[in-house]
Protein backbone atom coordinates (compact mmCIF):
# COMPACT_ATOMS: atom_id res chain seq x y z
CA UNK A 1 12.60 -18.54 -8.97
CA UNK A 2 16.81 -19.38 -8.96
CA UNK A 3 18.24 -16.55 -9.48
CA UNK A 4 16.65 -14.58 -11.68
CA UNK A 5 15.58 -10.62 -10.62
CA UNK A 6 12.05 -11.53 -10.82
CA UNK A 7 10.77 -7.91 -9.23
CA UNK A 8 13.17 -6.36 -10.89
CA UNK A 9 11.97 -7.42 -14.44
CA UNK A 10 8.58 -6.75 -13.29
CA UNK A 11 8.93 -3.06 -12.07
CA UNK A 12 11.13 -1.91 -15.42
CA UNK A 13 9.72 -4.33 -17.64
CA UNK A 14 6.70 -1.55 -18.33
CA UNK A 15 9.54 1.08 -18.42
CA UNK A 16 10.98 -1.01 -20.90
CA UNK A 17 7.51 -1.15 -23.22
CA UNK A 18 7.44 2.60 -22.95
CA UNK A 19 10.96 3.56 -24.49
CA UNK A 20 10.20 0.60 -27.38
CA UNK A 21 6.72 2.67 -27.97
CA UNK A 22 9.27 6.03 -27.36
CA UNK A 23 10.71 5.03 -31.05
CA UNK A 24 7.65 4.09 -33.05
CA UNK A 25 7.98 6.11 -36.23
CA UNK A 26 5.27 6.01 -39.00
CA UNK A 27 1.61 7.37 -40.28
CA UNK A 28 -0.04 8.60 -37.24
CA UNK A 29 -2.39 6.27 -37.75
CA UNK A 30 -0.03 3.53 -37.70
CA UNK A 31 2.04 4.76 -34.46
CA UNK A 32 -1.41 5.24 -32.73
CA UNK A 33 -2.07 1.18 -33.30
CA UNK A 34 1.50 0.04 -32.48
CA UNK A 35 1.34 2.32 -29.22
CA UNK A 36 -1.57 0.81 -27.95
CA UNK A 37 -0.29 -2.99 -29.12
CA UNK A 38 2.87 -2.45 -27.63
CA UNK A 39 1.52 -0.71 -24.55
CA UNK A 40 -0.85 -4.20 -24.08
CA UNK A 41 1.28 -6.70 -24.63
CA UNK A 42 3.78 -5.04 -22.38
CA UNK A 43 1.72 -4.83 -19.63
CA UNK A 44 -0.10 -8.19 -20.22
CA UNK A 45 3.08 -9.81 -19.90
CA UNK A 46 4.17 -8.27 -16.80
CA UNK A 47 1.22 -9.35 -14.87
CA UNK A 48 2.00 -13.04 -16.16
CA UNK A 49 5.73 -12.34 -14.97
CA UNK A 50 4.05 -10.85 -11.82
CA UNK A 51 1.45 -13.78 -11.45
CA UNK A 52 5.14 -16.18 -10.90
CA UNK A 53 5.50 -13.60 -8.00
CA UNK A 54 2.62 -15.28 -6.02
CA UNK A 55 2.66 -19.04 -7.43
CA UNK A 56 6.32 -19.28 -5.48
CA UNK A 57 5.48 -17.14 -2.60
CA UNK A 58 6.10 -18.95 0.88
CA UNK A 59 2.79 -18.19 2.96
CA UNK A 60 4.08 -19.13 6.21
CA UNK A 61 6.85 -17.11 5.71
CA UNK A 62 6.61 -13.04 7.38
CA UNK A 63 10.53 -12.16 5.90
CA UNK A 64 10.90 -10.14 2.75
CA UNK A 65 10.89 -13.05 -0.37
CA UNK A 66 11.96 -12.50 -3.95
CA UNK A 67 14.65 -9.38 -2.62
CA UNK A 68 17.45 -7.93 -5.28
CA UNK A 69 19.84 -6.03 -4.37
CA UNK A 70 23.07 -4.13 -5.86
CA UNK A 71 24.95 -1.32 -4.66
CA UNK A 72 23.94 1.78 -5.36
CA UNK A 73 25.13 4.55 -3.21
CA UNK A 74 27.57 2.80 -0.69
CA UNK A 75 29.72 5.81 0.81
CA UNK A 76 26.38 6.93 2.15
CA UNK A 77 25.02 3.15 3.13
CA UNK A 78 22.02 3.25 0.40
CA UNK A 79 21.33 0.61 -1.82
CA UNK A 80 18.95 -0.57 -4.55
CA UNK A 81 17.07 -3.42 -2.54
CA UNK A 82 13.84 -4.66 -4.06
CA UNK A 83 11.29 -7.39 -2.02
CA UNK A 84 7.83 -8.33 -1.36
CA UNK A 85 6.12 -9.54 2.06
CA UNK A 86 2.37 -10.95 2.32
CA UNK A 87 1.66 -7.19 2.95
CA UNK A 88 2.66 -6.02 -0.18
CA UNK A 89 2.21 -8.91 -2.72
CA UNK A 90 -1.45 -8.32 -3.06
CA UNK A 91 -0.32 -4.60 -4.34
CA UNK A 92 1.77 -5.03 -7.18
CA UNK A 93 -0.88 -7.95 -8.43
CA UNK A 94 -3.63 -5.28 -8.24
CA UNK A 95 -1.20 -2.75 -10.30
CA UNK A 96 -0.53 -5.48 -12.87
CA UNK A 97 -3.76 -6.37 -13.35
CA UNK A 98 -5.64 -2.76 -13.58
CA UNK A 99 -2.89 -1.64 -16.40
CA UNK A 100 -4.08 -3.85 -19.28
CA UNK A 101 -7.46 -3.15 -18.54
CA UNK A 102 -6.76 0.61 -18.46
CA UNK A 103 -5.00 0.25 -21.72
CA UNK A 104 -7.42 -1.63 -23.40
CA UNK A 105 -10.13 0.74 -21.77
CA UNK A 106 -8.41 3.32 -23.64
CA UNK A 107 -8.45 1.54 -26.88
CA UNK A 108 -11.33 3.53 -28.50
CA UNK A 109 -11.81 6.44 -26.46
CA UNK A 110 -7.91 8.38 -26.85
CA UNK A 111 -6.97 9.13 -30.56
CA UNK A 112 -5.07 12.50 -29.56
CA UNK A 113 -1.17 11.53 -28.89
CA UNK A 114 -2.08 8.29 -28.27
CA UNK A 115 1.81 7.18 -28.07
CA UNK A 116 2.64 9.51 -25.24
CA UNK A 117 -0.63 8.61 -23.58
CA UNK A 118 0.23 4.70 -23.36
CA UNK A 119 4.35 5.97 -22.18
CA UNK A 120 2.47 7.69 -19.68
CA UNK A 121 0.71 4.64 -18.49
CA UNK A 122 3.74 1.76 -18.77
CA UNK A 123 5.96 4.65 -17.03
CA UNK A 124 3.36 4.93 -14.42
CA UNK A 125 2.94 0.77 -13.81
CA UNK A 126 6.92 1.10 -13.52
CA UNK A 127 6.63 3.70 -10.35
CA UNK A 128 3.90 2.08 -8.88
CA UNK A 129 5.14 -1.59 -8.57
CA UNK A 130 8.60 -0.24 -7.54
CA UNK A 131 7.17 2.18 -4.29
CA UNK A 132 5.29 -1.57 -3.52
CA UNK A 133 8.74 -3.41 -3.87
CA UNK A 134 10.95 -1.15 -2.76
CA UNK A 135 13.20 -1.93 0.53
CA UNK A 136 15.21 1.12 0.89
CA UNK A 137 13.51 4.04 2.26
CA UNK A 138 15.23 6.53 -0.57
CA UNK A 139 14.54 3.91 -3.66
CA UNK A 140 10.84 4.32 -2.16
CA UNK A 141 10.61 7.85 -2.21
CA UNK A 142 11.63 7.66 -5.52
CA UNK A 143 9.24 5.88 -6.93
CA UNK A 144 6.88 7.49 -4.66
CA UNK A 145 7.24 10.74 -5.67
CA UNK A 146 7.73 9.18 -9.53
CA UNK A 147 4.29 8.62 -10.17
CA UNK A 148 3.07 11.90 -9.35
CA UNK A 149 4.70 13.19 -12.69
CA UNK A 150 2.64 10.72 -15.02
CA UNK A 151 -0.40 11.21 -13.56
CA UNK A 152 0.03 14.98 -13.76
CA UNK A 153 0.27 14.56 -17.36
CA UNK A 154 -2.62 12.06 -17.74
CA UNK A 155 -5.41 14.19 -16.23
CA UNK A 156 -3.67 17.64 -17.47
CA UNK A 157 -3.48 16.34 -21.01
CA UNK A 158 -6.40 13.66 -21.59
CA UNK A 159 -8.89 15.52 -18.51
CA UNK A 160 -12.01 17.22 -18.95
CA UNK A 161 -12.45 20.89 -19.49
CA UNK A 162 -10.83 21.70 -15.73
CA UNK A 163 -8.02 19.35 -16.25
CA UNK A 164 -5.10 21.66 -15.73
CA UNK A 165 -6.78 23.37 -12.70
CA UNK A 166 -7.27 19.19 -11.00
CA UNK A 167 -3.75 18.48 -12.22
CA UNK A 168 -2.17 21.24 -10.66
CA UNK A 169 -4.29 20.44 -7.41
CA UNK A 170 -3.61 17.31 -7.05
CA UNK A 171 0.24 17.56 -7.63
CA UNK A 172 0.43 20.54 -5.26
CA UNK A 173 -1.84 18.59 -2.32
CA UNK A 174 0.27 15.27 -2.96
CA UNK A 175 4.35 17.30 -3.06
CA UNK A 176 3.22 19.18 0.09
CA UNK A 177 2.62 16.24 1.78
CA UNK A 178 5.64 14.44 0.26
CA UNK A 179 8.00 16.68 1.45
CA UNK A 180 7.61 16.30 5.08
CA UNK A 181 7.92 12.64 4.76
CA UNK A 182 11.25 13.55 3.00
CA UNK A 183 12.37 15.42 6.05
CA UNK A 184 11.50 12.74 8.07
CA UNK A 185 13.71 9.92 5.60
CA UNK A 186 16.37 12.20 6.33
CA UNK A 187 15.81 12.50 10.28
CA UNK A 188 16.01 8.59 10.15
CA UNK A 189 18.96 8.14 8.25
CA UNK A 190 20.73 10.71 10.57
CA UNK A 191 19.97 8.86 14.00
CA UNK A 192 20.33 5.21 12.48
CA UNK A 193 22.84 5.53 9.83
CA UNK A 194 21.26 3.52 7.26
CA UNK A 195 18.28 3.36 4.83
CA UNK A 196 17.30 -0.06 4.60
CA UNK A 197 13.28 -0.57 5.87
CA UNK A 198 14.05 -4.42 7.17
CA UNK A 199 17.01 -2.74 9.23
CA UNK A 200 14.74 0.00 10.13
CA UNK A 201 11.60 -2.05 11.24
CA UNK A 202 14.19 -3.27 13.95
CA UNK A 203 15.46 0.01 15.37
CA UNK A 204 14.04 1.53 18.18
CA UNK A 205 13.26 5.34 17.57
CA UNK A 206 13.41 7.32 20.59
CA UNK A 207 9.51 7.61 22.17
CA UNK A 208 9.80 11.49 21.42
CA UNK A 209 11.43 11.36 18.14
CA UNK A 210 8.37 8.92 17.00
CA UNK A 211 6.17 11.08 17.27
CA UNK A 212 7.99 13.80 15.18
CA UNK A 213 8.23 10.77 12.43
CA UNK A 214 5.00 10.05 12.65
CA UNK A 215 3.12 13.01 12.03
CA UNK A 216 5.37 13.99 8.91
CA UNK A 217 4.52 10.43 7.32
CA UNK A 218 1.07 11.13 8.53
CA UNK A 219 0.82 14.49 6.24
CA UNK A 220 2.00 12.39 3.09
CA UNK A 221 -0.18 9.12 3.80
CA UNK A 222 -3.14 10.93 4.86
CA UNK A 223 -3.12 13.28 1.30
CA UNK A 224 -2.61 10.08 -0.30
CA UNK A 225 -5.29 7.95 0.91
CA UNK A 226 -6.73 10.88 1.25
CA UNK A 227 -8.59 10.90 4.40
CA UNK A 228 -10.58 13.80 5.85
CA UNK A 229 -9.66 16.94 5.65
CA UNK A 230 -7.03 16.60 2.92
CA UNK A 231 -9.54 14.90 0.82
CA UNK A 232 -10.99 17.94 -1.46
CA UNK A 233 -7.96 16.96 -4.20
CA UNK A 234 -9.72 13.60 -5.29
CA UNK A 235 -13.42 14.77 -6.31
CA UNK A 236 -11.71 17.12 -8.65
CA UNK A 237 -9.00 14.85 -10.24
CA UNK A 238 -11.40 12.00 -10.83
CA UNK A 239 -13.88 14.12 -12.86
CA UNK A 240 -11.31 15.50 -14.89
CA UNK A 241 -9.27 12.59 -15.51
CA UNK A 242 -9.67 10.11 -18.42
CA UNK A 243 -11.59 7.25 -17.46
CA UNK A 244 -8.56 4.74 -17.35
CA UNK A 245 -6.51 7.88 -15.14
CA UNK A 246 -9.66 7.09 -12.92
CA UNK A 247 -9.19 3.71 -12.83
CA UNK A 248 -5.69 3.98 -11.39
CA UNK A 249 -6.03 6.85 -9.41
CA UNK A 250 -8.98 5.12 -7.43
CA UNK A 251 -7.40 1.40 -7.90
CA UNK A 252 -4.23 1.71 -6.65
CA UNK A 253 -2.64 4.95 -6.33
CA UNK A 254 -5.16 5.95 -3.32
CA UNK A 255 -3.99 2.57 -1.60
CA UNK A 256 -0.28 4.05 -1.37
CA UNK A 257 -1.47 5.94 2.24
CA UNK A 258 -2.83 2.63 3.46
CA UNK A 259 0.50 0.71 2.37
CA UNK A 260 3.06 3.29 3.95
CA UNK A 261 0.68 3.06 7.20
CA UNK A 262 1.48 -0.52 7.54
CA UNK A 263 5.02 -0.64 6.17
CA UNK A 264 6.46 2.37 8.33
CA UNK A 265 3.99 3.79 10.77
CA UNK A 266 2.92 0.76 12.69
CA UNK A 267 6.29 -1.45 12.52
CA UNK A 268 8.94 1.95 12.87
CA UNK A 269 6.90 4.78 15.16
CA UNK A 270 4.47 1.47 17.50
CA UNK A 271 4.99 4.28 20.41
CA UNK A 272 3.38 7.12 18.37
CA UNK A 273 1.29 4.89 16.20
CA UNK A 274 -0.40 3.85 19.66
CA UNK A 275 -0.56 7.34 20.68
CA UNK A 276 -2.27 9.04 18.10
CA UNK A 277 -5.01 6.16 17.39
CA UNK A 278 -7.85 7.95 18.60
CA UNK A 279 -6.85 10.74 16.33
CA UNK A 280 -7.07 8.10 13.12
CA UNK A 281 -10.20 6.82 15.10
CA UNK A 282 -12.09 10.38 14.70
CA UNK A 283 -10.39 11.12 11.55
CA UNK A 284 -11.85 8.29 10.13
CA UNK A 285 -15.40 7.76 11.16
CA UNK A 286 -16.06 11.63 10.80
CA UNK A 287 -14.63 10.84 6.98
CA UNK A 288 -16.71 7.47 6.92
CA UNK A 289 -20.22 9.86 8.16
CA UNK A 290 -19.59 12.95 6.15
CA UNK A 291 -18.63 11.55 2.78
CA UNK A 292 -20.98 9.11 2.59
CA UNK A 293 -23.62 11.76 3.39
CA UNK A 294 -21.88 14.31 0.53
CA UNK A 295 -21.78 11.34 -1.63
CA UNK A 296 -26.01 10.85 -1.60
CA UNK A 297 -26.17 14.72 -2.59
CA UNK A 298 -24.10 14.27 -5.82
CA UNK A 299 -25.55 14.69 -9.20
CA UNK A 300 -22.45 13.38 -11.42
CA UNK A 301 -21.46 9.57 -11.01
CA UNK A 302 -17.79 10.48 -11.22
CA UNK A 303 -17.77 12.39 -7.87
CA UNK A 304 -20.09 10.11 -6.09
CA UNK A 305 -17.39 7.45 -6.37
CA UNK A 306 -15.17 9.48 -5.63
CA UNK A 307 -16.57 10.13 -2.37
CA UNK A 308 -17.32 6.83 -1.98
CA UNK A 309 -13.83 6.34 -2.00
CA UNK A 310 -13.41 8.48 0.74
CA UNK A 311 -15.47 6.66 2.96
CA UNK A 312 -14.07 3.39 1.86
CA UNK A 313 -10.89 4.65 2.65
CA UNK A 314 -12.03 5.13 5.87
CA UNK A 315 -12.32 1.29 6.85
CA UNK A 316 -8.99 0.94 6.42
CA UNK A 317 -7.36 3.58 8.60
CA UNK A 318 -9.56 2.13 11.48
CA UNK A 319 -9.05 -1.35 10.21
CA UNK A 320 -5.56 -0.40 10.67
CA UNK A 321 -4.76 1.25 13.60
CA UNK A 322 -6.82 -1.48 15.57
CA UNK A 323 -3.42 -3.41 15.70
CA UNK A 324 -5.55 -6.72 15.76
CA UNK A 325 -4.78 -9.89 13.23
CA UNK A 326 -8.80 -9.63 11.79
CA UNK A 327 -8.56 -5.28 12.14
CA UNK A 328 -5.25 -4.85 9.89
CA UNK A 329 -6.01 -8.06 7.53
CA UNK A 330 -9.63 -6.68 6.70
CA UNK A 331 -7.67 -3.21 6.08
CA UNK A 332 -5.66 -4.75 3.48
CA UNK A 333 -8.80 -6.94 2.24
CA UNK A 334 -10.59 -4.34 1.97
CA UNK A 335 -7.98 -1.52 -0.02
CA UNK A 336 -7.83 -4.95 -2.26
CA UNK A 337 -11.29 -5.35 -2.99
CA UNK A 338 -11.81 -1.30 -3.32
CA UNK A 339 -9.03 -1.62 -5.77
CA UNK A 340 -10.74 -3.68 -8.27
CA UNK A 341 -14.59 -2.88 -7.43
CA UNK A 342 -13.93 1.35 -7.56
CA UNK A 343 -11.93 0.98 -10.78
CA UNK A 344 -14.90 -1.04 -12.50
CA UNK A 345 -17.65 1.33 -11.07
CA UNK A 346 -15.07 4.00 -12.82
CA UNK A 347 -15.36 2.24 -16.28
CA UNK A 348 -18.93 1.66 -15.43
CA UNK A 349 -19.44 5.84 -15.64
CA UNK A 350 -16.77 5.46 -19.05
CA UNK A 351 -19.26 3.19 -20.70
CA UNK A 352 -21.92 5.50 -20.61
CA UNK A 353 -20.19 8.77 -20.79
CA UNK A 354 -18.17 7.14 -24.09
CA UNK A 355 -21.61 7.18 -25.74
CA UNK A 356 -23.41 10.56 -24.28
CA UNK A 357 -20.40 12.57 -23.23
CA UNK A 358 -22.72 12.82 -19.99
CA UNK A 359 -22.07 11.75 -16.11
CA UNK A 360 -25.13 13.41 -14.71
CA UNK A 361 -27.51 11.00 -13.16
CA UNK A 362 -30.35 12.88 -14.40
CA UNK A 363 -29.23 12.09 -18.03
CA UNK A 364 -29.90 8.37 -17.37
CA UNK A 365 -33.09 6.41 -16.16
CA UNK A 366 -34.38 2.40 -17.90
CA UNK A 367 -30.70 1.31 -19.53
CA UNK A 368 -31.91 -1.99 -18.05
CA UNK A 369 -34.21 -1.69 -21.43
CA UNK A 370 -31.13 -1.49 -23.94
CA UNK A 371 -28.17 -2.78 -22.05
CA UNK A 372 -29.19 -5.86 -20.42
CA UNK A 373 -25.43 -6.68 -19.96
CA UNK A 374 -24.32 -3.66 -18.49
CA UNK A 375 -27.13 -3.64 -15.99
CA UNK A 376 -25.77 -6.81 -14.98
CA UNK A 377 -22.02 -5.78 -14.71
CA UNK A 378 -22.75 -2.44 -12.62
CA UNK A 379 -24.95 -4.22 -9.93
CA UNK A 380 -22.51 -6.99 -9.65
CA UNK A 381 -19.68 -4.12 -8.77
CA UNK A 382 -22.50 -1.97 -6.62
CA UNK A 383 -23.28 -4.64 -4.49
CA UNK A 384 -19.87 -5.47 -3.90
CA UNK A 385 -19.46 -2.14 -3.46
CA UNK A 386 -22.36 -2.18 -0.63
CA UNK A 387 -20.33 -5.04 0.45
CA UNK A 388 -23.26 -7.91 -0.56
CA UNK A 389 -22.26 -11.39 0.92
CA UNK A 390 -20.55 -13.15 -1.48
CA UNK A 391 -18.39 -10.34 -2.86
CA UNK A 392 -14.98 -9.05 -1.93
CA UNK A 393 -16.36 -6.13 -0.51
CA UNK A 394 -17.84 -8.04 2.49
CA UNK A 395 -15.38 -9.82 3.45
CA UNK A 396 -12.53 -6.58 4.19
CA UNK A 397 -15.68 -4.89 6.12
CA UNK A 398 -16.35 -7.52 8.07
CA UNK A 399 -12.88 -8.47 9.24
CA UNK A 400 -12.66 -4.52 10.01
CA UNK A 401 -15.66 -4.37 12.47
CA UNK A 402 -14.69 -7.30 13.95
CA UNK A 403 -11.00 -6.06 14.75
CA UNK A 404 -12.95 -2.75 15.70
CA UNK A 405 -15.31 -4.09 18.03
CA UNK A 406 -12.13 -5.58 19.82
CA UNK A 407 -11.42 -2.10 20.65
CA UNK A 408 -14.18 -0.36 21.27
CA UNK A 409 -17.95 -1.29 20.62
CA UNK A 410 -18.14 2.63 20.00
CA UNK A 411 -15.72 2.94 16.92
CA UNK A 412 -17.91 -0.25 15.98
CA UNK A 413 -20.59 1.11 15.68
CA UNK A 414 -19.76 4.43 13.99
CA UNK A 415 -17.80 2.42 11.41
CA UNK A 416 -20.80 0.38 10.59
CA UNK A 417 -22.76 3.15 10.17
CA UNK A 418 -20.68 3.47 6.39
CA UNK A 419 -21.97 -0.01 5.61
CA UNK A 420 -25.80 1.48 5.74
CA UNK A 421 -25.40 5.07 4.02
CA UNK A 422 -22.63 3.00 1.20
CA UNK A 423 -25.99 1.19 0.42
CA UNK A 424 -28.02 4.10 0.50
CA UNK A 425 -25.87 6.43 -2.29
CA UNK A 426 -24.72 3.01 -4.40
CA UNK A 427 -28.85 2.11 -4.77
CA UNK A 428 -29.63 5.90 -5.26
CA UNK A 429 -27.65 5.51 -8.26
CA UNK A 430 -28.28 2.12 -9.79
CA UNK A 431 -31.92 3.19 -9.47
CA UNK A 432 -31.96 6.08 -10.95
CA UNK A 433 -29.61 5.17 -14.03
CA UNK A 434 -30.82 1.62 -14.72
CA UNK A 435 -34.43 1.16 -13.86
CA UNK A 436 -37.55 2.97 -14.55
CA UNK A 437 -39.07 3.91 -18.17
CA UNK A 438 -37.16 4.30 -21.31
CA UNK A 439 -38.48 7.89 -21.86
CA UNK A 440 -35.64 10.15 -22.96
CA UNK A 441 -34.88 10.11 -26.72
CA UNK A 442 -31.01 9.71 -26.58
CA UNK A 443 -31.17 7.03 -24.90
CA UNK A 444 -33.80 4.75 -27.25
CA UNK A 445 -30.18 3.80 -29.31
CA UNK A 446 -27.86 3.34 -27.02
CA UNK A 447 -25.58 0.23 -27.71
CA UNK A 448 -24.85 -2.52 -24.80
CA UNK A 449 -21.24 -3.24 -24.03
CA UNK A 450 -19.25 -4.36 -26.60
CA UNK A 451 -16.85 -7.25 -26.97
CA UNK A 452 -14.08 -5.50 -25.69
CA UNK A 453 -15.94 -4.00 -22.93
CA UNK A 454 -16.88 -7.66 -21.92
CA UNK A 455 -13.49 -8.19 -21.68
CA UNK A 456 -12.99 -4.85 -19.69
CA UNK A 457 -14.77 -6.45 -17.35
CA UNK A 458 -14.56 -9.90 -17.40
CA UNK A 459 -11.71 -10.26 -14.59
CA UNK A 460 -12.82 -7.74 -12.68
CA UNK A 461 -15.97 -9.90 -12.19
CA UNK A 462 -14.10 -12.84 -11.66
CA UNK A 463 -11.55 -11.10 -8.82
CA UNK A 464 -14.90 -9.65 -7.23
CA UNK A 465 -16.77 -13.05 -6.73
CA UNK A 466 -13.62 -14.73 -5.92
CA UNK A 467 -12.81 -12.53 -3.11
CA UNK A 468 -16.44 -12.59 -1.43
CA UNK A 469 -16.66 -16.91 -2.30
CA UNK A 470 -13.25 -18.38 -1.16
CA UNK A 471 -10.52 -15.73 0.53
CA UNK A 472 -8.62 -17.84 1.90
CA UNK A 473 -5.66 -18.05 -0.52
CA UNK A 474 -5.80 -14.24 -0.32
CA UNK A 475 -5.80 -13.98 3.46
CA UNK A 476 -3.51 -17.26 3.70
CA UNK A 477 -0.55 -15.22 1.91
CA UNK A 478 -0.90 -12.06 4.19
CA UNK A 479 -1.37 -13.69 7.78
CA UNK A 480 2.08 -14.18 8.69
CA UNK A 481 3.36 -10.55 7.75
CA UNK A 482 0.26 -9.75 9.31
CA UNK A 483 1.12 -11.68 12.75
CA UNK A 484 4.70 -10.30 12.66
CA UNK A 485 3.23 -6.80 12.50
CA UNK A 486 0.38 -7.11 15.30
CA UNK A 487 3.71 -8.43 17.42
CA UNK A 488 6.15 -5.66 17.34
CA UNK A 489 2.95 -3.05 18.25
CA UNK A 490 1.94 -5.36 21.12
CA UNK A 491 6.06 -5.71 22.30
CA UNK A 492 6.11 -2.04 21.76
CA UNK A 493 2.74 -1.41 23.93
CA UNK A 494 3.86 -4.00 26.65
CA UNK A 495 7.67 -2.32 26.82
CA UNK A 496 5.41 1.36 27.07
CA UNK A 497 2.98 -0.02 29.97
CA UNK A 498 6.20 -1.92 31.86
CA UNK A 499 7.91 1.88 31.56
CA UNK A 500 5.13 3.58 32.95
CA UNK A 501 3.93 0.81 35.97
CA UNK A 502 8.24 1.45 36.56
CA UNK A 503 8.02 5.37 36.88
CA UNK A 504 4.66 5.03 39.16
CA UNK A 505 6.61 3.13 42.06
């Protein structure tokens, strides 16, 4: 790309869209349509700026590609340093993509301050793709911490009848969380001077100090992801958010725990990360069991995705802290392909609820009848979500189990077990919405999806089947990050077992 600040233009180019919208003056009427023009356009033509991103990304490459940089704080050694690896590529596609589609998701349904709803969103894109590029730990924590503000405002303004109660909880459970990880920046800086994440990726943290480091980016990632116990934020915030605050929440904002796993736990803390594995082990198959299990109980769609999350979330963080090539690339695989098929099943539930203000099951029963198309669309995404040969959702699961069953045939096993209940809640509800007998009265004139639902939904279909048919230009693109990564744990757990077979002689 020369010289041109391609990730740069990418991360502010949203920010940019939202001060443009900022000044639109007029009718209400009138502001409400430029708003949402502007706020489209915008963030259509950051995903073709972001699509560049991949088309000139070296694959056999594991260094940082694409990096900016400029002085920003240089008595205390910061600076603003912006790059992507295979690891997080993937990430900022996924945030590009899922931000038209919220916006035009939005089109019909928001008609109250419409213009600070679509700032909200374009501010939001800006924080998200910047804690994915970011190379300096503060620059991270910026953005980090950045989105939390317009996602406040997008449940606690546009939410459901509980919004400002979800809001407030899920701002509370993410800061608390945020601020250990802040004592830890600030622990690092102090013992290695600097702030830079390539520099700190090579610096060996004291064995005891690790630990320390660990567990306070632990408390942030784990809220984030969320993983058992620190889940009970995300049932609430999904129900009360707007259906496109949904979208993102589930699409990429719960994929920011996963991410800061594999760009600072694993590659800064190996010791600790190798020490506390069993802990992620339990963590996550007890979340993988139990949320599954609360997720068949449900009654409203919403929070039966939401737990689904959960458990899908699960995969991941044992995925993860396998430190195998097939464990940590399913991980990513897999928070890839739960980005795109949990924000669809989200504006699956919209569709409906835009037309009966309803997300009860019970409401539901024989749309196969009247919406032919829709039918259609939500099994595609529910047997992706089941992880159905063929679809993206396989594909992450399998590589998990496989990097799983290296370590134990145990942790195998209960992981799996995720794969069986996942199908057991995901046809629970397909059956119970779309088939059977046309029989309740408000249902006898309900509309199928309309043109620009079709296109809603059209790439998401696309990324789904293309994930699950050919992966390989996905899982070409990560593997040597990926490699890299397995190689400093395994240098970190060979250096650990020469210390100890040392101290035994």
């Amino acid at each position: 790309m020369g010289d041109l600040p391609i990730l740069s233009l990418v991360t502010f180019l949203p920010l940019f869209g939202a001060v443009f919208i900022l000044f639109v003056r007029g009718e209400p009427a009138v502001v409400a349509r430029n708003a949402r023009w502007g706020a489209l356009w915008t963030s259509l033509i950051t995903f073709v700026a972001s699509l560049f991103i991949w088309f000139n990304f070296d694959a056999s490459s594991a260094e940082f590609q694409f990096v900016d940089e400029a002085a920003w704080i240089p008595a205390f050694n910061m600076t603003y340093r912006m790059g992507v690896d295979g690891i997080s590529l993937f990430f900022v596609l996924l945030t590009t993509l899922l931000t038209p589609i919220c916006v035009l998701a939005s089109w019909d349904t928001i008609v109250d301050r419409v213009k600070e709803y679509m700032i909200a969103f374009l501010a939001m894109e800006t924080m998200m793709v910047g804690m994915f590029c970011a190379l300096d730990l503060v620059v991270f924590y910026i953005f980090f911490e950045g989105v939390l503000f317009p996602m406040f405002l997008v449940i606690g303004v546009w939410g459901g009848p509980r919004r400002v109660y979800a809001a407030f909880k899920f701002f509370l459970f993410t800061l608390a969380g945020s601020v250990l990880m802040l004592l830890a920046i600030l622990a690092m800086y102090f013992e290695s001077g600097v702030t830079s994440i390539p520099a700190l990726m090579e610096y060996r943290f004291p064995v005891s100090m690790q630990m320390w480091l660990w567990l306070a980016f632990f408390a942030s990632f784990a809220v984030k992801m969320p993983m058992w116990p620190v889940h009970t934020w995300l049932p609430d915030a999904h129900v009360e958010a707007p259906t496109a605050g949904s979208v993102i929440l589930a699409g990429v904002l719960l994929k920011f725990g996963g991410y800061g796993f594999l760009r600072f736990a694993l590659p800064m803390f190996p010791d600790a990360s190798i020490h506390f594995a069993p802990l992620i082990f339990t963590l996550s198959i007890i979340a993988i069991v139990y949320t599954s299990l609360v997720a068949l109980a449900q009654i409203d769609m919403k929070k039966l995705i939401a737990y689904s999350s959960v458990a899908h979330m699960g995969f991941v963080t044992v995925g993860t802290y396998t430190f195998t090539l097939q464990g940590i690339e399913g991980a990513i695989f897999q928070m890839l392909s739960h980005g795109v098929v949990s924000a669809a099943l989200f504006l699956i539930v919209g569709v409906v609820y835009d037309r009966t203000h309803s997300r009860d099951i019970e409401t539901y029963g024989g749309l196969v009848h009247r919406m032919p198309a829709y039918a259609l669309v939500f099994m595609v995404f529910m047997l992706a979500s089941v992880g159905l040969p063929g679809t993206g959702g396989f594909v992450g699961e399998l590589l998990v189990l496989v990097g799983a069953f290296q370590v134990s045939s145990w942790i195998a096993a209960f992981t799996a077990t995720g794969v069986v209940l996942g199908a057991a809640y995901m046809l629970y509800l397909y059956r119970r919405v779309i088939f059977g007998k046309l029989t309740k009265d408000h249902l006898k004139a309900i509309l199928d999806l309309s043109p620009r639902e079709i296109a809603v939904f059209a790439p998401l279909v696309i990324a789904v089947v293309w994930m699950g048919i050919y992966p390989v230009p996905f899982l070409d693109v990560m593997h040597a990050s990926v490699e890299n990564l397995v190689a400093r744990v395994d240098e970190a757990r060979a250096m650990a077992e020469a210390a100890t077979a040392i101290a035994g002689r």
